[in-house]
Protein backbone atom coordinates (compact mmCIF):
# COMPACT_ATOMS: atom_id res chain seq x y z
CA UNK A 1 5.68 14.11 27.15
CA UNK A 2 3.74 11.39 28.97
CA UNK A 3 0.07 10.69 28.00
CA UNK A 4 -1.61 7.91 30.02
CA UNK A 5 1.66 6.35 31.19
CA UNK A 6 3.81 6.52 27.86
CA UNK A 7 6.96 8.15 27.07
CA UNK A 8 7.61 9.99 23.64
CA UNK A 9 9.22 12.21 22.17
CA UNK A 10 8.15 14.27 19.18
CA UNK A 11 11.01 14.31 16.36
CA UNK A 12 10.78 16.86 13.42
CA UNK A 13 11.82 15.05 10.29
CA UNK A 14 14.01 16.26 7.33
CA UNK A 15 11.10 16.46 4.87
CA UNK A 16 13.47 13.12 3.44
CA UNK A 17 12.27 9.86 5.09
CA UNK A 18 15.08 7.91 3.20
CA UNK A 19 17.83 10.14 4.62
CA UNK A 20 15.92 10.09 8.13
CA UNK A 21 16.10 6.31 7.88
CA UNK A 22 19.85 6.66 7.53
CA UNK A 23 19.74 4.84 4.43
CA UNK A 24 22.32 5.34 1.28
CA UNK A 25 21.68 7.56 -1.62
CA UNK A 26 18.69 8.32 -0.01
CA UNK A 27 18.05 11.54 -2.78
CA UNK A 28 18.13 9.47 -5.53
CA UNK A 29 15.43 6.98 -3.49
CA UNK A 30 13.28 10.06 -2.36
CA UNK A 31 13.13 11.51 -6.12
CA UNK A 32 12.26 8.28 -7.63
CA UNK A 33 9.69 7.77 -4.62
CA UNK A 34 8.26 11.61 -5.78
CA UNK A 35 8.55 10.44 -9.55
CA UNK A 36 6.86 7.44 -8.79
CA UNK A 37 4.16 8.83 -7.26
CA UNK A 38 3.43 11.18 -9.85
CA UNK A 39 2.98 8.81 -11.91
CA UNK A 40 0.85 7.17 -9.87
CA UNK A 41 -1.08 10.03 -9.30
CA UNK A 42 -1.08 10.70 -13.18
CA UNK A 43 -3.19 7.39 -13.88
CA UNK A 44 -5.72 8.57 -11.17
CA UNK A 45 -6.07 11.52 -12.89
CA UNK A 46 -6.31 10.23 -16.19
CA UNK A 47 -8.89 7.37 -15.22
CA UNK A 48 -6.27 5.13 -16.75
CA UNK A 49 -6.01 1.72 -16.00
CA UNK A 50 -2.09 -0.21 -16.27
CA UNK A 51 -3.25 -1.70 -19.55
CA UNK A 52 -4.46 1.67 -20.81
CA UNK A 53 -1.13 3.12 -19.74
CA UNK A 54 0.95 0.15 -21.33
CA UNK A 55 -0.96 1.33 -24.82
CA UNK A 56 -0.15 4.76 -24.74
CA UNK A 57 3.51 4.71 -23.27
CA UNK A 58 5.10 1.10 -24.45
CA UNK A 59 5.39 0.55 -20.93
CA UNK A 60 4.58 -3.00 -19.60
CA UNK A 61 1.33 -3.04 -17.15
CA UNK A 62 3.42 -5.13 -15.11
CA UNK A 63 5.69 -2.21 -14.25
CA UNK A 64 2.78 0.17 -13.35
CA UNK A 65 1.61 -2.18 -10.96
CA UNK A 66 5.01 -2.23 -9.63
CA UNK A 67 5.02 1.81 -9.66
CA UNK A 68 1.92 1.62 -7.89
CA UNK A 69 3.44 -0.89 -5.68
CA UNK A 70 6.34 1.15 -4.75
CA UNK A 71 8.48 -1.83 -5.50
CA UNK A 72 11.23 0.76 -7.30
CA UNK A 73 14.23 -0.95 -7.48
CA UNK A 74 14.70 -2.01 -10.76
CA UNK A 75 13.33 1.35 -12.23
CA UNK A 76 16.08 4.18 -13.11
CA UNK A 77 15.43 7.80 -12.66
CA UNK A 78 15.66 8.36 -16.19
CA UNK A 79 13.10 5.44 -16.92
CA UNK A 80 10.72 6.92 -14.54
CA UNK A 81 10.70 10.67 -15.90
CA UNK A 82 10.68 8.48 -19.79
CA UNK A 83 7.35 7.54 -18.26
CA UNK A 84 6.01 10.90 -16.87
CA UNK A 85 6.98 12.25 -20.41
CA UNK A 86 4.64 9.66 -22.01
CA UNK A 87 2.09 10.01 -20.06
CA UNK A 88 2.23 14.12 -21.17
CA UNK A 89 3.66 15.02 -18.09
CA UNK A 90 5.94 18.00 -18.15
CA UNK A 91 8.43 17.90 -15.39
CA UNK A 92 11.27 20.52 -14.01
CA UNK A 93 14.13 19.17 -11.87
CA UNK A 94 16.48 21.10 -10.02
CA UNK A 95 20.05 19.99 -8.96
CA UNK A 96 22.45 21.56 -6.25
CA UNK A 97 25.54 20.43 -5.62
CA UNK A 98 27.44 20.63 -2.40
CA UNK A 99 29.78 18.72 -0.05
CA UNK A 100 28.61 16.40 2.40
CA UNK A 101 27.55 17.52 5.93
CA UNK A 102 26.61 20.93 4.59
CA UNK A 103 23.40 22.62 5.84
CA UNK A 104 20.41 20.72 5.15
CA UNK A 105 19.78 17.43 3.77
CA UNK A 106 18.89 18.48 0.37
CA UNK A 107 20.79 17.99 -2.63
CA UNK A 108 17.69 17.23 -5.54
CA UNK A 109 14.56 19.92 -5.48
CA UNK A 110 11.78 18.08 -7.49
């Protein structure tokens, strides 16, 4: 397609930008993206503030600035759902296994 002079082309993505990306374990960093954010999206919704949060989870407000950050790396799957379920969030994961280079990209339903 060419629109005043410029060439692109129009790529459907996997619904994973990680694994679009190319980058490794990119399920495990596109779940804790979608667990961040629902955390995230938890303190909007609860008018909570990080120190608020920190009181009612245990969790340091420096880490829920980092959540809302998206600086992830030193948070854990597990640590992240430990929040949601703090924060009275009730969450439902669902795993399928199969070998690599199978149909699809998926591998973790959240």
């Amino acid at each position: 397609m060419t629109k005043q002079g410029v060439d692109f082309e129009l790529i459907r993505g996997s619904g994973n930008v990680f694994a679009d990306l190319g980058l490794p374990d990119a399920e495990l960093e596109q779940l804790r993206a979608i667990l961040a954010a629902e955390i995230s999206k938890t303190l909007v919704a609860e008018k909570l503030t990080v120190r608020a949060a920190e009181k009612i989870t245990g969790v340091a407000a420096a880490d829920f600035s980092r959540i809302r950050q998206a600086r992830l790396k030193s948070f854990t799957i597990d640590r992240l759902m430990t929040i949601l379920d703090r924060l009275n969030r009730k969450m439902q994961v669902s795993v399928t296994v199969s070998p690599r280079g199978a149909a699809g990209v998926g591998g973790l339903h959240v």
